[in-house]
C-alpha atoms as a PDB file:
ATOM      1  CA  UNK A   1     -23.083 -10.347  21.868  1.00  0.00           C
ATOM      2  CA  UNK A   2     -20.596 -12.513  21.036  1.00  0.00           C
ATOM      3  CA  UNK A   3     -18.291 -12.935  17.674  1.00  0.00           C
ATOM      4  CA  UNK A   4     -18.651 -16.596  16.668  1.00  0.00           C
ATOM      5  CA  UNK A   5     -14.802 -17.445  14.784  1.00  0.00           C
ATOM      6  CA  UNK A   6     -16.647 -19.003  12.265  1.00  0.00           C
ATOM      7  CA  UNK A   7     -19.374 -18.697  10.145  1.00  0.00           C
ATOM      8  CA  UNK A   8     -22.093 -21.146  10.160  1.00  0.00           C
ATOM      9  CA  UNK A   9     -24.269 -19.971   7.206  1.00  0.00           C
ATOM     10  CA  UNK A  10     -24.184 -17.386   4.748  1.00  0.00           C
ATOM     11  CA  UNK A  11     -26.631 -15.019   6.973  1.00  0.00           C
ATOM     12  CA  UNK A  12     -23.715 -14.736   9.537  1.00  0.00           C
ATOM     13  CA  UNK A  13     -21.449 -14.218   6.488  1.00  0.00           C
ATOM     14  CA  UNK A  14     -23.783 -10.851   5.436  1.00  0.00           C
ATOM     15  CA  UNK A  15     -23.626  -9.549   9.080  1.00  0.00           C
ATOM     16  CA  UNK A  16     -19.915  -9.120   9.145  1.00  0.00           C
ATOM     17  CA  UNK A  17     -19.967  -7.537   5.668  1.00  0.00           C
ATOM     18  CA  UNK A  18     -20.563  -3.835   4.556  1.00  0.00           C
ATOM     19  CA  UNK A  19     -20.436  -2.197   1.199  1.00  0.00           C
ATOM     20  CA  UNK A  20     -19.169   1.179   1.603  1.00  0.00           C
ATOM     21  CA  UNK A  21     -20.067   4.082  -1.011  1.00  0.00           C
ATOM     22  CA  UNK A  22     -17.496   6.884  -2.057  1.00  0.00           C
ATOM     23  CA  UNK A  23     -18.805   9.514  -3.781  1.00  0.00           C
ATOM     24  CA  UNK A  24     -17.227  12.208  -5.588  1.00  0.00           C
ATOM     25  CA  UNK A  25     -16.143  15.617  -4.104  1.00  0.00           C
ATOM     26  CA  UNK A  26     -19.001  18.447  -4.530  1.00  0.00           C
ATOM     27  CA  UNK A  27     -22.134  17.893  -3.509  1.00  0.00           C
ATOM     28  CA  UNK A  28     -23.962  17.451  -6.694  1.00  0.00           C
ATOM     29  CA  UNK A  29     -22.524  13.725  -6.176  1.00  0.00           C
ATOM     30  CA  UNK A  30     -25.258  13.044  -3.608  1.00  0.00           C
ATOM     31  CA  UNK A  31     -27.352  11.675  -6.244  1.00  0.00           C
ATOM     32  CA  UNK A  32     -25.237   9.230  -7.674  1.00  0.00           C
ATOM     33  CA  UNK A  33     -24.756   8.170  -3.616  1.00  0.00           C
ATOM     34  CA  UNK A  34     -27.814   7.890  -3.153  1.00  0.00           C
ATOM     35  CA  UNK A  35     -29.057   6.574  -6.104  1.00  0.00           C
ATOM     36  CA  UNK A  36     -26.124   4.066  -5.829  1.00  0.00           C
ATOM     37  CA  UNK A  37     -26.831   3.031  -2.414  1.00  0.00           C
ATOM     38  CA  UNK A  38     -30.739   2.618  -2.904  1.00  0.00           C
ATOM     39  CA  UNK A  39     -30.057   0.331  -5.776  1.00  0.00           C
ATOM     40  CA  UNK A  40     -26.951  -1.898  -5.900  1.00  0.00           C
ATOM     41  CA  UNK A  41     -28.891  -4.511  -3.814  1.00  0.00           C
ATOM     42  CA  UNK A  42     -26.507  -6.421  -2.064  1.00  0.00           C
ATOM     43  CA  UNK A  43     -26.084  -8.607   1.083  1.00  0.00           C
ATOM     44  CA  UNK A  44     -25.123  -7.319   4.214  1.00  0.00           C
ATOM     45  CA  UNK A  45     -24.636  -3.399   5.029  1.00  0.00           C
ATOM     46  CA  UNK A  46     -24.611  -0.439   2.804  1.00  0.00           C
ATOM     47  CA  UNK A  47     -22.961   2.452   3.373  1.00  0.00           C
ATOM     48  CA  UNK A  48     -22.988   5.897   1.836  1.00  0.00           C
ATOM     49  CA  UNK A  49     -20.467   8.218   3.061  1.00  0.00           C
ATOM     50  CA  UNK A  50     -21.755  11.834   2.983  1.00  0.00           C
ATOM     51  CA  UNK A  51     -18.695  14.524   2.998  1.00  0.00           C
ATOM     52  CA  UNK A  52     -18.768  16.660   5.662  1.00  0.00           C
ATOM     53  CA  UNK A  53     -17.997  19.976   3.513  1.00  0.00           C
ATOM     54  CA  UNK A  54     -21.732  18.950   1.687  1.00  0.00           C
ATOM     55  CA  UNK A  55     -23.076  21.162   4.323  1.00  0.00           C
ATOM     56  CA  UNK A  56     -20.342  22.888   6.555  1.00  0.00           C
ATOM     57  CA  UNK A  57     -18.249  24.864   3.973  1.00  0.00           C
ATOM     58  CA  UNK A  58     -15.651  25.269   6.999  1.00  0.00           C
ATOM     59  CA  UNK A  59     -15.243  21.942   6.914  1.00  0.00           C
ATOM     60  CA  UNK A  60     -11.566  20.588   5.176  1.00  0.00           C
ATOM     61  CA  UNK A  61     -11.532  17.689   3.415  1.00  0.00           C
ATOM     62  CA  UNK A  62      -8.682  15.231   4.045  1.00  0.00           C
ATOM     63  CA  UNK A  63      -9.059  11.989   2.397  1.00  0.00           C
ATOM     64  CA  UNK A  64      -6.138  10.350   4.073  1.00  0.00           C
ATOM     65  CA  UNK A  65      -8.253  11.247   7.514  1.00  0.00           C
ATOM     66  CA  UNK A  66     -11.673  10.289   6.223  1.00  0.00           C
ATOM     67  CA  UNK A  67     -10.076   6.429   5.506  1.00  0.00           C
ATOM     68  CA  UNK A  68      -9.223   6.146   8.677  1.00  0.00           C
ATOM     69  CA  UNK A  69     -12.833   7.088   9.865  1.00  0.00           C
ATOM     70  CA  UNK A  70     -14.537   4.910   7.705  1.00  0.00           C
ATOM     71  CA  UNK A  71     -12.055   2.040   8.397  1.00  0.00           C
ATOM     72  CA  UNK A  72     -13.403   2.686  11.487  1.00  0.00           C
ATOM     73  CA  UNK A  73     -16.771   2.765  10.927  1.00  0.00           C
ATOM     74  CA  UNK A  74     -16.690  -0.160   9.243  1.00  0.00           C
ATOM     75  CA  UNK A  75     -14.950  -1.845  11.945  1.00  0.00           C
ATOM     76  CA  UNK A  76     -13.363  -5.982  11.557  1.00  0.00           C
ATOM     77  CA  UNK A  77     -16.080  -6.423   8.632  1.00  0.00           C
ATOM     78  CA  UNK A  78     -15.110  -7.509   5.803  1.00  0.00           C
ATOM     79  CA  UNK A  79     -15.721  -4.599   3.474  1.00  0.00           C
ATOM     80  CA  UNK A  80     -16.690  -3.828  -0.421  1.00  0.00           C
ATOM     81  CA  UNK A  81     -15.830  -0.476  -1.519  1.00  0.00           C
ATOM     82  CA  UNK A  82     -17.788   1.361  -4.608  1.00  0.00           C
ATOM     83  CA  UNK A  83     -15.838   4.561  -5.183  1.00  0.00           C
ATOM     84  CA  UNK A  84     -16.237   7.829  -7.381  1.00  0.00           C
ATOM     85  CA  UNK A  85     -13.362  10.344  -8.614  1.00  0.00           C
ATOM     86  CA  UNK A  86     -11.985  11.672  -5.224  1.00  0.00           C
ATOM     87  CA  UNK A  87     -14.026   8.706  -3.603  1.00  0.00           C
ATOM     88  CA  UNK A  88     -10.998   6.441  -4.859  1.00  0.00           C
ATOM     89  CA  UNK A  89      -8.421   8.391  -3.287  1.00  0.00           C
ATOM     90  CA  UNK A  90     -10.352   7.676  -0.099  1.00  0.00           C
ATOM     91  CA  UNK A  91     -10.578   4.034  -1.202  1.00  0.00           C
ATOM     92  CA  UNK A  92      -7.135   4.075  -1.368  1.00  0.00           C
ATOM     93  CA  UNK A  93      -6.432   5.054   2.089  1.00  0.00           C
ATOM     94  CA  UNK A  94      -8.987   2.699   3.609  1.00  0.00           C
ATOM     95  CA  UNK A  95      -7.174  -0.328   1.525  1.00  0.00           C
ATOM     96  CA  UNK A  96      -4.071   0.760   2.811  1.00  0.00           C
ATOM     97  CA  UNK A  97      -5.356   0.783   6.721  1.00  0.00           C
ATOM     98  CA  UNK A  98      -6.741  -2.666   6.374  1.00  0.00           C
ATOM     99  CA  UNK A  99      -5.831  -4.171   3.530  1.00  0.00           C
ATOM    100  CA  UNK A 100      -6.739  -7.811   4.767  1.00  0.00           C
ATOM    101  CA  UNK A 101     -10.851  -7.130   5.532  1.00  0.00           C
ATOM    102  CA  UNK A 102     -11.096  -5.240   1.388  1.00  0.00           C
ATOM    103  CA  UNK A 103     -12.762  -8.192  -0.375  1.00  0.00           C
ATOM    104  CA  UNK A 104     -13.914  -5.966  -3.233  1.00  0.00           C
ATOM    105  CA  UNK A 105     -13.211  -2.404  -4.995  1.00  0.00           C
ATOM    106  CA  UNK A 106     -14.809  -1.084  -7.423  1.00  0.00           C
ATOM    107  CA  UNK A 107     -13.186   2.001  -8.685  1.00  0.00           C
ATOM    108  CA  UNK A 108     -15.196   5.130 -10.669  1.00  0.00           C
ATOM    109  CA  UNK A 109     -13.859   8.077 -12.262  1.00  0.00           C
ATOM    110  CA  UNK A 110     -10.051   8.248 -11.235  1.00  0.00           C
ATOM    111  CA  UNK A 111      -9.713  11.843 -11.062  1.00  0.00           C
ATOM    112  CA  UNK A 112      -6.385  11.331 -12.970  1.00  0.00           C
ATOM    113  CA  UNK A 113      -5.862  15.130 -13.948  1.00  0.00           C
ATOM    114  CA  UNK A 114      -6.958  16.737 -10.419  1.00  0.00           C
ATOM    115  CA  UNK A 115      -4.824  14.714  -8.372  1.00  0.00           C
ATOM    116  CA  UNK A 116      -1.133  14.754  -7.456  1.00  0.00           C
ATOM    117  CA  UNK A 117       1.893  12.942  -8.320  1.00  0.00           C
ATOM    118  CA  UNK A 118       1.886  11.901  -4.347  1.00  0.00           C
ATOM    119  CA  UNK A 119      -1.994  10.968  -4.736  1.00  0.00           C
ATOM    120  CA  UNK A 120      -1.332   8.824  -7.677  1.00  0.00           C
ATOM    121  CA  UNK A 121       1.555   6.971  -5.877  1.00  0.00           C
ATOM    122  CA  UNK A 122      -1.131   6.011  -2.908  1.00  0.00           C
ATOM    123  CA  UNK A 123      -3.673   4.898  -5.496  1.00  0.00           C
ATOM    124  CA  UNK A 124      -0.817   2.874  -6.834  1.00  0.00           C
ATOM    125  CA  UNK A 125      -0.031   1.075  -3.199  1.00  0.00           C
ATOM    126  CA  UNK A 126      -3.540   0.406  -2.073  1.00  0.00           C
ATOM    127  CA  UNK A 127      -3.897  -1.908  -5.777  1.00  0.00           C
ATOM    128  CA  UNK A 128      -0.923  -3.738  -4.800  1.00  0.00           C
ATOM    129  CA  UNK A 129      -1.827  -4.881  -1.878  1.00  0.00           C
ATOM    130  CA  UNK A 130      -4.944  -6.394  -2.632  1.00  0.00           C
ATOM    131  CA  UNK A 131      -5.711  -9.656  -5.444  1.00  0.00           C
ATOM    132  CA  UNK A 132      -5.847  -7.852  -8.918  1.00  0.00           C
ATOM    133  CA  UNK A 133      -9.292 -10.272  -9.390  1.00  0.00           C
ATOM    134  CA  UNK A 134     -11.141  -8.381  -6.056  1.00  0.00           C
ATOM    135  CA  UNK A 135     -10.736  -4.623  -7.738  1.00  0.00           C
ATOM    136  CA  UNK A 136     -12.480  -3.322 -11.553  1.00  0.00           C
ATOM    137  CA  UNK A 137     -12.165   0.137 -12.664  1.00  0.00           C
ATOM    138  CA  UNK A 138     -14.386   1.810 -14.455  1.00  0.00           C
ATOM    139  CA  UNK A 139     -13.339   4.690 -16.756  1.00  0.00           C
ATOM    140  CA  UNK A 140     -15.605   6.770 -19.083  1.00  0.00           C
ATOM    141  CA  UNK A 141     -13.751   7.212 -22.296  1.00  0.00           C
ATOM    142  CA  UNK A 142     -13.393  10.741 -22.560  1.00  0.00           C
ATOM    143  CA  UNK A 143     -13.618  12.081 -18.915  1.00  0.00           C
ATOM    144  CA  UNK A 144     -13.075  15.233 -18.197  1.00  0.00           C
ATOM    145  CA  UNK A 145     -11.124  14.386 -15.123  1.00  0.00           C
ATOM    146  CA  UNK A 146      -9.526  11.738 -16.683  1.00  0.00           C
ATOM    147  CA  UNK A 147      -9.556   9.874 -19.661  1.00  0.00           C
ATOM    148  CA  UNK A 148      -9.734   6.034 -20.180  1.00  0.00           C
ATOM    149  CA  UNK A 149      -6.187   5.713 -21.631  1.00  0.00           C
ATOM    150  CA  UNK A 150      -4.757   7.689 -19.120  1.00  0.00           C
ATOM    151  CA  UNK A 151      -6.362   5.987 -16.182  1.00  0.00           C
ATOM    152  CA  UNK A 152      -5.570   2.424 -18.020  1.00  0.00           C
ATOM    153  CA  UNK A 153      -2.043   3.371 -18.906  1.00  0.00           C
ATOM    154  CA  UNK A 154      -1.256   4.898 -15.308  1.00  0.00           C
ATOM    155  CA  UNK A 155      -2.610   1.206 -13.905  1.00  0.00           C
ATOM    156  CA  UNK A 156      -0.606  -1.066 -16.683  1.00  0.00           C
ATOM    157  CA  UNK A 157       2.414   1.207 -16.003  1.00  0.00           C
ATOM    158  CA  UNK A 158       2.978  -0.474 -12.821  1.00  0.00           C
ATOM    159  CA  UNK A 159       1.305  -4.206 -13.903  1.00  0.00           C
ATOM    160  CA  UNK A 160      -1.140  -4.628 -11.160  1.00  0.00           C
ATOM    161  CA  UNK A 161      -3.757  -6.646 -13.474  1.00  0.00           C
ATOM    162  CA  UNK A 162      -6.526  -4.815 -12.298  1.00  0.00           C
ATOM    163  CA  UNK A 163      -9.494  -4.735 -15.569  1.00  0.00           C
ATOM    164  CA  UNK A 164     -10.402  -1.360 -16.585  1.00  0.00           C
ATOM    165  CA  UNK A 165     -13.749  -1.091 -18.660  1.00  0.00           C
ATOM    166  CA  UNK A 166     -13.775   1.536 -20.690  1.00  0.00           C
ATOM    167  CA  UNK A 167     -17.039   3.212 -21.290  1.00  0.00           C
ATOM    168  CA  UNK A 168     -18.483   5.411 -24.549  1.00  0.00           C
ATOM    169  CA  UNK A 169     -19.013   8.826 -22.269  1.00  0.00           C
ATOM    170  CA  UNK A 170     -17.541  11.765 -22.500  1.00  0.00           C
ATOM    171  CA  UNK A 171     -18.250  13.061 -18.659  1.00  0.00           C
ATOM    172  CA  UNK A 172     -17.603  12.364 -15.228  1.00  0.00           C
ATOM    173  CA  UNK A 173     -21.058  10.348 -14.807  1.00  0.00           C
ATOM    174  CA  UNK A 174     -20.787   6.461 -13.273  1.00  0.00           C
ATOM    175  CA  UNK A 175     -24.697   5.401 -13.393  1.00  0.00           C
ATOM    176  CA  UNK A 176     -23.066   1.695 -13.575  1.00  0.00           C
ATOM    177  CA  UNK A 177     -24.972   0.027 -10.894  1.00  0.00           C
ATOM    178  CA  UNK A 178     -26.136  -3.060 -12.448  1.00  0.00           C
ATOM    179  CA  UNK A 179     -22.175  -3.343 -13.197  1.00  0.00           C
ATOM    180  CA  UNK A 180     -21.723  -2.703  -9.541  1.00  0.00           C
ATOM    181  CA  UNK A 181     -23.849  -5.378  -8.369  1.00  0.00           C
ATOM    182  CA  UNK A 182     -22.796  -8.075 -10.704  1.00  0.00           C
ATOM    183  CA  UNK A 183     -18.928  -7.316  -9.975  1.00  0.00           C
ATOM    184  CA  UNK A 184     -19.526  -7.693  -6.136  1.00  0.00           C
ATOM    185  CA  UNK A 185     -21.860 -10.731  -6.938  1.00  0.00           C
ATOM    186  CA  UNK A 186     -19.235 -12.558  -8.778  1.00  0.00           C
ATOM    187  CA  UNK A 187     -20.687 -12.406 -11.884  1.00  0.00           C
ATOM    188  CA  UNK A 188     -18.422 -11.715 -15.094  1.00  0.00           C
ATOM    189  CA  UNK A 189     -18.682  -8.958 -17.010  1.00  0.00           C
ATOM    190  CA  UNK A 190     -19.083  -8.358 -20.631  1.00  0.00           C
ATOM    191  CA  UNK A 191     -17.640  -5.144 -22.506  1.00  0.00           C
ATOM    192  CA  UNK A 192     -19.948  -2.678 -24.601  1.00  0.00           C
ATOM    193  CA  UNK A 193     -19.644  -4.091 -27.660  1.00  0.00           C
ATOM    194  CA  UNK A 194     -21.056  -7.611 -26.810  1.00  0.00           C
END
């Protein structure tokens, strides 16, 4: 099969895209995957990356290493990204392998307090080299992992634009999907207290 250079109609456009899912590190994150994955609805392929250490405990995990795989699973697609704590360290990576195919990121959970100075830095390259509008973070106020002004502070520190919702939790949860869907529909959002 050929690949036609252009796109004739927006069915063509949803066969060269693929929405990738991140989840976060242990494997009580499978829910939110799958749950994630079952639900945001969108057009084209969906993704959800299972971590190899789930079920092989001799397995390392390497999130530099798993961007490159899923960069290239996903191939010359152009590619949405829904990421959770660790899951946007990954995101990072795979924005910094191919920046120009990202057309949206949506980031959950920045494991701000777990990661390292090094880890922040890549975080920090991957947003600038994509347009502030095609990434959103969302931060639960009071995560455990990493609270909403740190995570929002870290991001204006270096003035890449990027909105950061803050939500009223006080855990490491992201059940945000209708969020999700509406931010890689193009739809605006509105904060809590609308």
């Amino acid at each position: 099969m050929s690949t036609p250079l252009f796109m004739e109609k927006e069915e063509d456009y949803n066969y060269f895209m693929v929405t990738v899912i991140l989840p976060g590190y242990s494997a009580h994150n499978k829910d939110w995957l799958e749950e994630t994955a079952r639900t945001v609805n969108v057009e084209g392929e969906v993704r959800a990356i299972y971590w190899d250490h789930w079920t092989d405990s001799e397995k390392k995990f390497d999130a530099k290493e798993k961007g490159r795989l899923i960069n290239d699973i996903a191939g010359v697609r152009a590619t949405d990204i829904i990421a959770k704590s660790i899951g946007t360290l990954v995101a990072a990576y795979m924005i910094l392998g191919s920046p120009a195919k990202i057309h949206k990121v949506i980031l959950c959970g920045i494991p701000f307090n777990d990661i390292s100075e090094g880890d922040k830095e890549i975080i920090k390259l991957a947003l600038k080299s994509v347009p502030p509008k095609s990434v959103i973070c969302f931060q639960n106020e009071e995560d455990p992992h990493g609270t909403f002004d740190q995570v929002n502070n870290f991001l204006s520190d270096f003035d890449c634009n990027i909105e950061v919702i803050s939500k009223s939790r006080s855990d490491h949860e992201y059940p945000y999907v209708d969020e999700f869907k509406k931010f890689l529909l193009g739809v605006a959002l509105l904060p809590d207290f609308v």
